[in-house]
Protein backbone atom coordinates (compact mmCIF):
# COMPACT_ATOMS: atom_id res chain seq x y z
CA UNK A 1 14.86 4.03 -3.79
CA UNK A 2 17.79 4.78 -6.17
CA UNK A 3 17.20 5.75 -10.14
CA UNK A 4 17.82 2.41 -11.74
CA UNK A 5 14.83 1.19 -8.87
CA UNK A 6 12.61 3.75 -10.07
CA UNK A 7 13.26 3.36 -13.87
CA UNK A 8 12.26 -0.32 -12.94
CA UNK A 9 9.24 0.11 -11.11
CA UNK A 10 7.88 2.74 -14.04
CA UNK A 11 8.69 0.19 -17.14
CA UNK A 12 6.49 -2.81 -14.57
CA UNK A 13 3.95 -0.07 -14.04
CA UNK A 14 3.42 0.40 -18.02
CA UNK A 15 3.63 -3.16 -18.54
CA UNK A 16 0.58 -4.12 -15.70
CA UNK A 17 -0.94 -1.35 -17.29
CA UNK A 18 -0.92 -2.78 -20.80
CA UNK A 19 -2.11 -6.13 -19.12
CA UNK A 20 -4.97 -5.26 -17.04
CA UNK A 21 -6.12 -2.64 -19.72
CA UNK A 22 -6.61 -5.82 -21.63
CA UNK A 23 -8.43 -7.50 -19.14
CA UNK A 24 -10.58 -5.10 -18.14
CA UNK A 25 -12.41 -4.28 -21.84
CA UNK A 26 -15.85 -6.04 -22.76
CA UNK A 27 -16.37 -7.10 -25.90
CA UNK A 28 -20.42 -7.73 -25.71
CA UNK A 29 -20.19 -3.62 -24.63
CA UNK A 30 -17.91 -2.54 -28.06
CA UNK A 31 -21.30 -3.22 -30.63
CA UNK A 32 -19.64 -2.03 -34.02
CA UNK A 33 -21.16 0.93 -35.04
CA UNK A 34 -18.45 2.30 -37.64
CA UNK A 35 -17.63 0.41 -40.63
CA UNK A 36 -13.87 -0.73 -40.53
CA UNK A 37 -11.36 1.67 -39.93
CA UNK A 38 -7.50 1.43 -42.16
CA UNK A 39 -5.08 0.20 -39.41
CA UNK A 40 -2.68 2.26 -37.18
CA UNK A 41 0.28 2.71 -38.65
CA UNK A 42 3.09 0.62 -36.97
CA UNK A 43 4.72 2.75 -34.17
CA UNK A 44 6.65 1.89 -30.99
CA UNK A 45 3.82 1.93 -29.11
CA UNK A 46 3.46 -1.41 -27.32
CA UNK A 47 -0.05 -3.27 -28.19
CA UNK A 48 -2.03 -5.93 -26.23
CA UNK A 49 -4.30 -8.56 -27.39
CA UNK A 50 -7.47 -8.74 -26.56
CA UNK A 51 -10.11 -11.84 -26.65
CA UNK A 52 -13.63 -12.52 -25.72
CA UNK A 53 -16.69 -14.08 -26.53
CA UNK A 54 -20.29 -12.80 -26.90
CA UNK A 55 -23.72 -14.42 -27.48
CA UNK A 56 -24.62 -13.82 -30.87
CA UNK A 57 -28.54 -12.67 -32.49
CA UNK A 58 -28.85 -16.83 -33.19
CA UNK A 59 -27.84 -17.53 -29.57
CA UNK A 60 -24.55 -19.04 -30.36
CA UNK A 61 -21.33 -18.04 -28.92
CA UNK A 62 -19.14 -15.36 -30.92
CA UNK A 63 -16.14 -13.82 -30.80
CA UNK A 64 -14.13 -10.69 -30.37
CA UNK A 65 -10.26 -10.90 -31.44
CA UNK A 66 -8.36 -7.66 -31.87
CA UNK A 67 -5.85 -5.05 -29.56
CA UNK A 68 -5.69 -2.52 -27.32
CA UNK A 69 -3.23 0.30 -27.80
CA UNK A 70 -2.55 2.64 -25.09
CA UNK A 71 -2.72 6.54 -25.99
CA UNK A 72 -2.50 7.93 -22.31
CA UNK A 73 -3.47 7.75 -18.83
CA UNK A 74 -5.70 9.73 -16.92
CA UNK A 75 -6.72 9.87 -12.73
CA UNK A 76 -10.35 9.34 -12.59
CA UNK A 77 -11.65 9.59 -8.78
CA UNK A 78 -7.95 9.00 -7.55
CA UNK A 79 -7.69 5.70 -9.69
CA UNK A 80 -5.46 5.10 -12.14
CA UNK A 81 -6.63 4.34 -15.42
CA UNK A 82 -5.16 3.46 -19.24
CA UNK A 83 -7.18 5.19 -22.06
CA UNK A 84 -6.21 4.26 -25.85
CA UNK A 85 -7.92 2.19 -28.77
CA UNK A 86 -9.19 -0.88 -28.81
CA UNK A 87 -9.38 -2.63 -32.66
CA UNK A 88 -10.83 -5.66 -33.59
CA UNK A 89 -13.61 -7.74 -35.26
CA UNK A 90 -16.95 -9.66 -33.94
CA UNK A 91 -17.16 -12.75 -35.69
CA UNK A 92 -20.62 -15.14 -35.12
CA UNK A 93 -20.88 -18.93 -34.17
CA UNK A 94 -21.07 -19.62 -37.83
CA UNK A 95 -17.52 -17.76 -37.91
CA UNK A 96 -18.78 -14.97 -40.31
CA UNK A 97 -17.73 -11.62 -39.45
CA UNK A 98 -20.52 -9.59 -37.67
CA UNK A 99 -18.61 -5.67 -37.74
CA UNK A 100 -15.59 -4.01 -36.73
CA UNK A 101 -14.72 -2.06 -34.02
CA UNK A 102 -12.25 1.11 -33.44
CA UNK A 103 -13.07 2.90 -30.12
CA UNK A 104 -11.50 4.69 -27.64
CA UNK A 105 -12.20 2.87 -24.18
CA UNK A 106 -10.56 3.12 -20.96
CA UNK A 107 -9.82 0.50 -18.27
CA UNK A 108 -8.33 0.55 -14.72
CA UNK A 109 -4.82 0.32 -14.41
CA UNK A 110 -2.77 -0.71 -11.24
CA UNK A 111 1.19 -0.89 -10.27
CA UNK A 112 2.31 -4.50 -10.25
CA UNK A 113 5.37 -4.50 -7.43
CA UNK A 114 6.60 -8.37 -8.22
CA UNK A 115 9.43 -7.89 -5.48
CA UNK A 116 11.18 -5.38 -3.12
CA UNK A 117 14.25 -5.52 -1.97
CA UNK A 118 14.41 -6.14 2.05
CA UNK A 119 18.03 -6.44 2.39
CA UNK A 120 20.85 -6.61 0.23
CA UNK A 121 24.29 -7.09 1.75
CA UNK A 122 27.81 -7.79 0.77
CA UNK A 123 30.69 -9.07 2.65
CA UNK A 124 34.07 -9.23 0.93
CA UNK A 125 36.67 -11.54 1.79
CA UNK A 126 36.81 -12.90 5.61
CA UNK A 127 39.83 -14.54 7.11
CA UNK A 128 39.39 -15.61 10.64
CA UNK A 129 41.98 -17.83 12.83
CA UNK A 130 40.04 -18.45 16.23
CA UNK A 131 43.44 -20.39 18.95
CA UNK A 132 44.09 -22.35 15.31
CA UNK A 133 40.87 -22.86 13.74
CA UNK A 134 41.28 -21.02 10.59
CA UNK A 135 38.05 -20.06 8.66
CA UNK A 136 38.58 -18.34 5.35
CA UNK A 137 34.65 -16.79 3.48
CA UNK A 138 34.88 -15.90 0.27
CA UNK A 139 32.50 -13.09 -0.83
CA UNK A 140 29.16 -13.27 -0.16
CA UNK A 141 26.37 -11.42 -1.16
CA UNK A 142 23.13 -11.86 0.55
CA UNK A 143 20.08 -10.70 -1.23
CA UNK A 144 16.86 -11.17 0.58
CA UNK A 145 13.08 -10.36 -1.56
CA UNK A 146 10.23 -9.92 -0.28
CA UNK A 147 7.10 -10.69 -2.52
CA UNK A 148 3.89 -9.10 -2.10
CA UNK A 149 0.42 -11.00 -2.94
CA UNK A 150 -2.36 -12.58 -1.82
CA UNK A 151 -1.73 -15.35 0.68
CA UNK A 152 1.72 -13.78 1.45
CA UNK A 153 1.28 -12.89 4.86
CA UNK A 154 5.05 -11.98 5.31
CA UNK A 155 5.70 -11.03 1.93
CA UNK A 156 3.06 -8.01 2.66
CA UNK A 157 4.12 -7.24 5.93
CA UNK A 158 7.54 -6.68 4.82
CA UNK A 159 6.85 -4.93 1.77
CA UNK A 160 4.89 -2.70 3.60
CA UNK A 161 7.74 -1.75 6.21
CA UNK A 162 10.05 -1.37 3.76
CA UNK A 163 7.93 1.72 1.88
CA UNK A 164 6.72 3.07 4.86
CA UNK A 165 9.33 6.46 4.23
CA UNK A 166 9.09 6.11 0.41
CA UNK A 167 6.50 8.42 -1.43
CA UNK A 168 3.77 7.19 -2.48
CA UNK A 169 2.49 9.11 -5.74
CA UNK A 170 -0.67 10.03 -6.22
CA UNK A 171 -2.69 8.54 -9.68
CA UNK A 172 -2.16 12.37 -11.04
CA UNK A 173 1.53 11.95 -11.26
CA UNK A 174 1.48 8.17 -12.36
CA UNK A 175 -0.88 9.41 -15.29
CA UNK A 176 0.98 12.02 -16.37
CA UNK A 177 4.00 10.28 -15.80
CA UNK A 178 3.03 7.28 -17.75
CA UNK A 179 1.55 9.33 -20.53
CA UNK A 180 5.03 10.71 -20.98
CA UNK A 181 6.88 7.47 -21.81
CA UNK A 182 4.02 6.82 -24.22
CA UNK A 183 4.65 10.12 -25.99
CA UNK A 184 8.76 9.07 -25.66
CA UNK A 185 7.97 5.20 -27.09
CA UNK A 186 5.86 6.92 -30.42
CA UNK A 187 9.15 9.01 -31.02
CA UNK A 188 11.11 5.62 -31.44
């Protein structure tokens, strides 16, 4: 795996990080219990939105808008996970705001791999003349993907192979590497 690979996989490994850390928070969990906090100030620091709903004290469905900003990550039991602070307000069926709420949570995180590369080949210029047959290939470059996922039986398989001598760190290092470009996007 060369640099510009690696630089790749680390910017989709903070991105799935800022997505599932958005999908794993629960509203109905994050009662307010502070009254409203003044916003963050604006930084570089990506944010992610973050929706849900919640039965309310009358029984009607409420809702939770607000946004989850990553401050680091952490390994917990050889799992990755995002930690940062999740903003937002409760709002009741009747669409009147129930409380706020600023609190540090932390959900899972996981590496996204959308592709990797199986094979990627270039042939330059060909000119072949088999007893007068003359064939004449222009450049080609053959790039072949394979994509990982449930359902893709070869896409798996092949990913799989093609990692077997690559190093697989452990969720220490991704942590600590992770909360490092966090600390280098709040300097922007």
């Amino acid at each position: 795996m060369n640099h510009r690979q690696r630089l790749s996989m680390i910017v989709v490994t903070v991105l799935a990080a800022l997505g599932l850390a958005a999908a794993g928070t629960n509203a109905a969990a994050a009662a307010p219990s502070t009254p409203a906090a003044a916003p963050p100030a604006a930084t570089a620091v990506p944010t992610t939105p973050v929706t849900g709903t919640f039965t309310d004290a009358a029984g009607g469905t409420g809702a939770f808008a607000g946004s989850f900003t990553p401050t680091r990550f952490a390994a917990r039991g050889g799992s990755l996970v995002a930690i940062g602070t999740l903003t937002g307000t409760l709002t009741d069926s009747t669409g009147a705001t129930v409380g706020t709420v600023t609190r540090t949570v932390s959900a899972p995180a996981a590496i996204a791999q959308a592709t990797c590369r199986v094979l990627d080949l270039t042939l330059g210029p060909l000119h072949l003349d088999l007893l007068g047959l003359v064939v004449d290939l222009n450049q080609v470059h053959l790039v072949i993907n394979a994509v990982p996922g449930p359902g893709n039986l070869l896409g798996n398989l092949l990913c799989a192979i093609a990692g077997l001598l690559d190093g697989t760190p452990s969720a220490g290092t991704l942590a600590a590497i992770l909360t490092f470009l966090l600390a280098l996007l709040g300097q922007l």
